[in-house]
PDB file of N, CA and C in Angstrom:
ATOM      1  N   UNK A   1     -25.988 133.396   8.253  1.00  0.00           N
ATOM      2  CA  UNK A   1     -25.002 133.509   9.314  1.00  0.00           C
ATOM      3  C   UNK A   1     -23.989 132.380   9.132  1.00  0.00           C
ATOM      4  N   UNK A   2     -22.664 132.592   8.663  1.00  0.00           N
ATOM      5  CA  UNK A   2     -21.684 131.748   8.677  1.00  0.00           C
ATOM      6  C   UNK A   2     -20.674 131.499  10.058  1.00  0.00           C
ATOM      7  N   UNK A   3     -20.005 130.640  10.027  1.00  0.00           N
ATOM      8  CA  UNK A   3     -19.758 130.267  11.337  1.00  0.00           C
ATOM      9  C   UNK A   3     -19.077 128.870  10.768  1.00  0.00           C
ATOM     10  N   UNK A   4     -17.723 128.648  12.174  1.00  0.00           N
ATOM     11  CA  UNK A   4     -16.877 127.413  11.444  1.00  0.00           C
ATOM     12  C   UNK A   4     -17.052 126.551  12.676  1.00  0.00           C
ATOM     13  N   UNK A   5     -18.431 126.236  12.572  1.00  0.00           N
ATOM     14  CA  UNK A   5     -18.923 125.457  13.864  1.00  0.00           C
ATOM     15  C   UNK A   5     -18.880 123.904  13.395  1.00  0.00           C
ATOM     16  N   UNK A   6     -18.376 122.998  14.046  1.00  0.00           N
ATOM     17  CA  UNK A   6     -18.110 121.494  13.558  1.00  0.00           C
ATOM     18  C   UNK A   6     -19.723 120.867  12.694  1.00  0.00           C
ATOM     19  N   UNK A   7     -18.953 120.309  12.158  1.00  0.00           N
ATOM     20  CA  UNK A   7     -20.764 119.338  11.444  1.00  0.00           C
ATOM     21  C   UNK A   7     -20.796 119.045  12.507  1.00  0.00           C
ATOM     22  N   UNK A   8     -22.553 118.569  12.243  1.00  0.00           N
ATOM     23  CA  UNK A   8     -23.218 117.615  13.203  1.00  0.00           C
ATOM     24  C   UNK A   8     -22.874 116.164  13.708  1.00  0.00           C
ATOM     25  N   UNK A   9     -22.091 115.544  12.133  1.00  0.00           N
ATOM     26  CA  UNK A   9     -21.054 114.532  11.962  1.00  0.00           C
ATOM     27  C   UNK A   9     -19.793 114.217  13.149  1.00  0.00           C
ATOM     28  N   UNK A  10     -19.475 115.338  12.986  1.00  0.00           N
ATOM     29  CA  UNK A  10     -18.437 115.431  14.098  1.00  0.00           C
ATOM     30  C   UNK A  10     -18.538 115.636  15.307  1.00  0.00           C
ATOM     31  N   UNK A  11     -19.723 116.546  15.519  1.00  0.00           N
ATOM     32  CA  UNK A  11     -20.537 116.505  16.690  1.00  0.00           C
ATOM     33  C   UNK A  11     -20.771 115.026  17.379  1.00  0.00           C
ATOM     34  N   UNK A  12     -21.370 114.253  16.458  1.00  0.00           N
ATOM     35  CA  UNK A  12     -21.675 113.035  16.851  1.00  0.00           C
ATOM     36  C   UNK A  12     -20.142 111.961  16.746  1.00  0.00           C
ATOM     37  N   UNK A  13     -19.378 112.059  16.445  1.00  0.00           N
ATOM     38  CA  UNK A  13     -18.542 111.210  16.596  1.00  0.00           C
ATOM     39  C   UNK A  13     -17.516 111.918  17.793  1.00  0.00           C
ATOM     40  N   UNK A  14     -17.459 112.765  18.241  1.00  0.00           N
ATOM     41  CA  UNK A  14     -16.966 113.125  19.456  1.00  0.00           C
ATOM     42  C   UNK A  14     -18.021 112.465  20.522  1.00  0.00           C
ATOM     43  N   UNK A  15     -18.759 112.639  20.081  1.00  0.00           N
ATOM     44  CA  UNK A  15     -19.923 112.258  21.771  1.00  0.00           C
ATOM     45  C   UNK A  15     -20.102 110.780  21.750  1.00  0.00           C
ATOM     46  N   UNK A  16     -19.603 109.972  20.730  1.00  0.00           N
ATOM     47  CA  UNK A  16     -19.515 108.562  20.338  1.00  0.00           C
ATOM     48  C   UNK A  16     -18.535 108.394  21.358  1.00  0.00           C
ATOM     49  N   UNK A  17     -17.473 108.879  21.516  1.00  0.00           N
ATOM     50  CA  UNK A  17     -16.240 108.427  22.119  1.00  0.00           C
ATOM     51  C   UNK A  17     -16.577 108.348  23.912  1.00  0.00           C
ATOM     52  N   UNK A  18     -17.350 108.867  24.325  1.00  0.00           N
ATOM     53  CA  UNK A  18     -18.239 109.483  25.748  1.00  0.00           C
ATOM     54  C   UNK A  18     -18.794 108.175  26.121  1.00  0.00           C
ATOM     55  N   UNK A  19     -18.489 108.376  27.803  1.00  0.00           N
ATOM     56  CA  UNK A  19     -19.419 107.216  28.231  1.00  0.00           C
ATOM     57  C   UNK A  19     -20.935 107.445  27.984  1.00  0.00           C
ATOM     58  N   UNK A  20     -22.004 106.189  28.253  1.00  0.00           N
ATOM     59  CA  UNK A  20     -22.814 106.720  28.228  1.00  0.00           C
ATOM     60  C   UNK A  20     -23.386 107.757  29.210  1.00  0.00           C
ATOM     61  N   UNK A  21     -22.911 107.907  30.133  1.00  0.00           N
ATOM     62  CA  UNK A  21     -23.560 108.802  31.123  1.00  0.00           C
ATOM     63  C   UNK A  21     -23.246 110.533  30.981  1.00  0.00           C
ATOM     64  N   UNK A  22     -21.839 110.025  30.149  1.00  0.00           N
ATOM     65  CA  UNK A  22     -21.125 111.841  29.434  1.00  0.00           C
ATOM     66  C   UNK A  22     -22.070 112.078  28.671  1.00  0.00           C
ATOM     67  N   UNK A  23     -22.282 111.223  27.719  1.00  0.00           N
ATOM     68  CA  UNK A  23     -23.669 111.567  26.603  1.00  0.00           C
ATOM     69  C   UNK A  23     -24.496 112.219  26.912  1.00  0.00           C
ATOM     70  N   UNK A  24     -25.084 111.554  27.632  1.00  0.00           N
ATOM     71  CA  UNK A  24     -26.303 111.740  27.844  1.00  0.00           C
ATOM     72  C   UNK A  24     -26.271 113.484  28.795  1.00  0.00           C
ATOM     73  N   UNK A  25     -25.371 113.691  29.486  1.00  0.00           N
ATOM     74  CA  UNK A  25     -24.978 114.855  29.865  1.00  0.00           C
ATOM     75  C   UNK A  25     -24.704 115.890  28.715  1.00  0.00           C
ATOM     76  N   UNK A  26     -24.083 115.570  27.952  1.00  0.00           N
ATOM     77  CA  UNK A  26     -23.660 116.369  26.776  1.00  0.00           C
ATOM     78  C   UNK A  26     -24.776 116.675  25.959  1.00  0.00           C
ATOM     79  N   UNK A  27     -25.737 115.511  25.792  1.00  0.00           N
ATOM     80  CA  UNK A  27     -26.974 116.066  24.766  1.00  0.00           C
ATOM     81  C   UNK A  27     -27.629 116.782  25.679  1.00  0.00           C
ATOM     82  N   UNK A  28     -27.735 116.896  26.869  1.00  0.00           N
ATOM     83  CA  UNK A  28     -28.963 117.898  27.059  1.00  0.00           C
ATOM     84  C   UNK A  28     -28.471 118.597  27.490  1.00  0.00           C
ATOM     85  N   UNK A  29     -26.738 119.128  27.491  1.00  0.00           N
ATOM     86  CA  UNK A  29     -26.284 120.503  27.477  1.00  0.00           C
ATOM     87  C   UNK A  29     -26.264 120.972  25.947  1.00  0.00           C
ATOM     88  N   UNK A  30     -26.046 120.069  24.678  1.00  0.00           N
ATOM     89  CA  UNK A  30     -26.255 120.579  23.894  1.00  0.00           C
ATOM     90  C   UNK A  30     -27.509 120.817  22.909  1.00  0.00           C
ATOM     91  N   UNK A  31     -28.207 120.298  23.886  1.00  0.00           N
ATOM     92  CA  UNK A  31     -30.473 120.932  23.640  1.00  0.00           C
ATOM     93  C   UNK A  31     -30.068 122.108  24.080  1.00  0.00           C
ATOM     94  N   UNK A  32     -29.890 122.056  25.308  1.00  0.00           N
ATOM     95  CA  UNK A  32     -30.551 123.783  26.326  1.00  0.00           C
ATOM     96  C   UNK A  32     -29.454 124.441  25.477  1.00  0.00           C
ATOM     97  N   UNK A  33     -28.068 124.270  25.027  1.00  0.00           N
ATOM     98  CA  UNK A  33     -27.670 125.643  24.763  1.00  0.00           C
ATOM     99  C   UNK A  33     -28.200 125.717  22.926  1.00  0.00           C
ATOM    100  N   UNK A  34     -28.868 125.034  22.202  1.00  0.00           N
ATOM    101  CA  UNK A  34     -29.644 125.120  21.191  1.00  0.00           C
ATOM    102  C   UNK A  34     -30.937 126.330  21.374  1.00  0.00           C
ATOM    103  N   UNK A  35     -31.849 125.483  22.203  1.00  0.00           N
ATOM    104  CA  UNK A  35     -32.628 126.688  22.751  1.00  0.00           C
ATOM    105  C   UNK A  35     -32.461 127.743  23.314  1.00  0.00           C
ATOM    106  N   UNK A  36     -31.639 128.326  23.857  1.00  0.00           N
ATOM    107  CA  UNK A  36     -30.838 129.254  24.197  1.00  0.00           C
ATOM    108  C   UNK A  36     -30.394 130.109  22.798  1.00  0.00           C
ATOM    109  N   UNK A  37     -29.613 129.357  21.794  1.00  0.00           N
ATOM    110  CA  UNK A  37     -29.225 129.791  20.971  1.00  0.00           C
ATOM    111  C   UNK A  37     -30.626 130.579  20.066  1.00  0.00           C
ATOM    112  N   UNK A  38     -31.534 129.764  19.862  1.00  0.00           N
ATOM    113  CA  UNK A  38     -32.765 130.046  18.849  1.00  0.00           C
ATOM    114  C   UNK A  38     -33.614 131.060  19.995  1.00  0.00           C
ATOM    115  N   UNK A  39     -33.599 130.904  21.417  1.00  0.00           N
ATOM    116  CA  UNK A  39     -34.121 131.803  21.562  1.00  0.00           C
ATOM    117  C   UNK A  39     -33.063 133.694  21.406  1.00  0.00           C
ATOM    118  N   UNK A  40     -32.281 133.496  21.389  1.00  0.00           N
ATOM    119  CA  UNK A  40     -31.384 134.291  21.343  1.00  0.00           C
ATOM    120  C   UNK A  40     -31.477 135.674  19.924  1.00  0.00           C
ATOM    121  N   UNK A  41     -31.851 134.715  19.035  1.00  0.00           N
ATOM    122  CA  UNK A  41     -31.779 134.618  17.418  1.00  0.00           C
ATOM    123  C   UNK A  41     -33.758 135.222  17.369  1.00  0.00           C
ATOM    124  N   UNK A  42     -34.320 135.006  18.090  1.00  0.00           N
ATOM    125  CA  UNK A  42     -35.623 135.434  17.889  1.00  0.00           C
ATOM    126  C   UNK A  42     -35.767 136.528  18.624  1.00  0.00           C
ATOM    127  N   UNK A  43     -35.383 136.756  19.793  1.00  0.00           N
ATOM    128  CA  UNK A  43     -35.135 138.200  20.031  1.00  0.00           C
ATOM    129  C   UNK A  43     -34.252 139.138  19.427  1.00  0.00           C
ATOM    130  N   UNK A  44     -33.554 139.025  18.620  1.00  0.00           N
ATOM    131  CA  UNK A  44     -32.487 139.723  17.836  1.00  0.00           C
ATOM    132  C   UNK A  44     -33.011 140.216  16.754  1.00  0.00           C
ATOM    133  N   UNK A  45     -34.034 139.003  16.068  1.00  0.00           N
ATOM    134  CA  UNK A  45     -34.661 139.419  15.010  1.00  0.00           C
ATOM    135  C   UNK A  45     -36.059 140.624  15.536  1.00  0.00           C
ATOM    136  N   UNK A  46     -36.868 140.632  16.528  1.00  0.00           N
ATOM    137  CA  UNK A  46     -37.496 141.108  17.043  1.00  0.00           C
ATOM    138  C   UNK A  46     -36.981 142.784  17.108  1.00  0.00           C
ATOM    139  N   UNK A  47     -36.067 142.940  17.794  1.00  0.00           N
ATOM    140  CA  UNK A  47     -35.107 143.872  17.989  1.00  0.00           C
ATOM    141  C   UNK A  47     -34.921 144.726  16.510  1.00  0.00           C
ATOM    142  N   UNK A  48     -34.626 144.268  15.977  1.00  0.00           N
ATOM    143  CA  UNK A  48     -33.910 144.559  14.192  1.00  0.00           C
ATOM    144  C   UNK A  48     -35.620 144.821  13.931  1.00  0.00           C
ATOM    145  N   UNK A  49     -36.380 144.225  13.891  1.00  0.00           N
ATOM    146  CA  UNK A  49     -37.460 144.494  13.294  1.00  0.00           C
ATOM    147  C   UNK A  49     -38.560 145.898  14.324  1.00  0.00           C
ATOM    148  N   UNK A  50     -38.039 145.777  15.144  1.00  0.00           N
ATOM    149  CA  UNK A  50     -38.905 147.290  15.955  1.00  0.00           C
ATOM    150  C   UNK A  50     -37.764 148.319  15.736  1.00  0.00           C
ATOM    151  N   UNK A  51     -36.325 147.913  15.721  1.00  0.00           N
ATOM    152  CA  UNK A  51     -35.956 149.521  15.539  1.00  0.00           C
ATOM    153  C   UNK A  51     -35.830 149.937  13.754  1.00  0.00           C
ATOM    154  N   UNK A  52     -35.991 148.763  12.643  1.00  0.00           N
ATOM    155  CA  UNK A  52     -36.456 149.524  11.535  1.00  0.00           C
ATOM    156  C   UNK A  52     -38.065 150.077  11.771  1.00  0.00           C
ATOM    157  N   UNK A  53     -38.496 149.530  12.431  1.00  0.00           N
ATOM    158  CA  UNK A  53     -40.097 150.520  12.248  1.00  0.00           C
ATOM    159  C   UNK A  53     -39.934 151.298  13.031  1.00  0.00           C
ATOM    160  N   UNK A  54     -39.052 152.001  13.769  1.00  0.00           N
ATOM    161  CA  UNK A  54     -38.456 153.444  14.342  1.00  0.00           C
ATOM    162  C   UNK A  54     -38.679 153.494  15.559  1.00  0.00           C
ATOM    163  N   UNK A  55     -39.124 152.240  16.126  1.00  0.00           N
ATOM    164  CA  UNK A  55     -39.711 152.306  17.595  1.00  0.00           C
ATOM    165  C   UNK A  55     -38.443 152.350  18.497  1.00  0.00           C
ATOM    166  N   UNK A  56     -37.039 152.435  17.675  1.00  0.00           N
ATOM    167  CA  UNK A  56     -36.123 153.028  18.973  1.00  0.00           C
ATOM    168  C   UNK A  56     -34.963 153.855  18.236  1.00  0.00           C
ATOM    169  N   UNK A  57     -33.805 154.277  18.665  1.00  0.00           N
ATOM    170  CA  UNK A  57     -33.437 155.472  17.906  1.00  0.00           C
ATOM    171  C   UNK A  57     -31.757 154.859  18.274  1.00  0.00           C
ATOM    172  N   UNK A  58     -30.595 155.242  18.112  1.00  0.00           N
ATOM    173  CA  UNK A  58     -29.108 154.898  18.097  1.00  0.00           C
ATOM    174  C   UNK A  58     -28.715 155.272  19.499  1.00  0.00           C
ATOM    175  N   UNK A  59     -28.139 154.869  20.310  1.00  0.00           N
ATOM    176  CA  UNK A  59     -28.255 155.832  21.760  1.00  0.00           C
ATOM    177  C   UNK A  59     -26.214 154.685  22.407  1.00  0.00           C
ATOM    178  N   UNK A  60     -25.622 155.798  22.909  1.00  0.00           N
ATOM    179  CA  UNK A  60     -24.293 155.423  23.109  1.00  0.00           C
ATOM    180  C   UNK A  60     -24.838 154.470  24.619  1.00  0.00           C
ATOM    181  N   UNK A  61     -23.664 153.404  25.312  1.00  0.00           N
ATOM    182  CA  UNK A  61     -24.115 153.096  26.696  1.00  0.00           C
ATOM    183  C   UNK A  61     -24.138 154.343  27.522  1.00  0.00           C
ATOM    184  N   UNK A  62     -23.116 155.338  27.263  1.00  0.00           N
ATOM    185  CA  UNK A  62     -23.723 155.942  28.347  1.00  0.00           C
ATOM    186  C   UNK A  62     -25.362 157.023  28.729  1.00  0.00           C
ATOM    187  N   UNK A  63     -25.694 157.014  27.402  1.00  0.00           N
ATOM    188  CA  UNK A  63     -26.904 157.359  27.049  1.00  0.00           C
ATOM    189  C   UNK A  63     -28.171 156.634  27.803  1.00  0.00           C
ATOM    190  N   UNK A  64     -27.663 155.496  27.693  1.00  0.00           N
ATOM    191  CA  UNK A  64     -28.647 154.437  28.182  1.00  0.00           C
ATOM    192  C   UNK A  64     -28.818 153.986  29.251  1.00  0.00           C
ATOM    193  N   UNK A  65     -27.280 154.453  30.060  1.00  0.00           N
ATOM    194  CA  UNK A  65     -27.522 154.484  31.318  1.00  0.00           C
ATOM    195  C   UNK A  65     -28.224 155.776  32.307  1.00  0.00           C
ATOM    196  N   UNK A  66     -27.570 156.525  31.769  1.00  0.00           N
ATOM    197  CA  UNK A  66     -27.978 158.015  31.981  1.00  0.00           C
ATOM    198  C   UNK A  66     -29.731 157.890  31.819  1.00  0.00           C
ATOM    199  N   UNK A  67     -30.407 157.336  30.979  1.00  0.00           N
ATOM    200  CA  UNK A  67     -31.755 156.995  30.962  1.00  0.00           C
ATOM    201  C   UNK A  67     -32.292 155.635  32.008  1.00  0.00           C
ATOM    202  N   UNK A  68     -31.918 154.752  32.258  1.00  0.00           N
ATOM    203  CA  UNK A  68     -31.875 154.089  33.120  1.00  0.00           C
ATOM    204  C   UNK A  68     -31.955 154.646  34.865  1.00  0.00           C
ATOM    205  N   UNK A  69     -30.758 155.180  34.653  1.00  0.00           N
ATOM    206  CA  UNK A  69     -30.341 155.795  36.224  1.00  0.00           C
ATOM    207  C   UNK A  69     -31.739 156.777  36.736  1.00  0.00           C
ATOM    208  N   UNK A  70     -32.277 157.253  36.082  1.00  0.00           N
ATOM    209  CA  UNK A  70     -33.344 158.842  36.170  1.00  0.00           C
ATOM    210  C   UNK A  70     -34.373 158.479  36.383  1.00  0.00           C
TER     211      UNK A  70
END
């Protein structure tokens, strides 16, 4: 997965510039949206891996709502 997401480098020299109290705000917004991210990425793969073993089929939204709604 490519992506023109800043180094970590730069990551860290932006949050250098931060008081400490921004920091410290900033790293543990940028933990939770990490975990967020990886959990994101493990259900996706999950997903991809039950509908190649056929356990779900191509279905439009309104298909899915129409199944939902009933």
């Amino acid at each position: 997965m490519s992506t023109n997401a800043p180094s970590f480098n730069d990551v860290l020299q932006v949050v250098e510039r931060l008081s400490l109290e921004e920091q410290e705000i900033d790293i543990v917004r940028l933990r939770v949206a990490e975990v967020n991210l990886q959990q994101l990425i493990d259900r996706v793969k999950e997903a991809d891996e039950e509908y190649k073993a056929g356990k779900y089929s191509p279905a439009t939204a309104e298909e899915i709502m129409r199944e939902i709604l009933e």
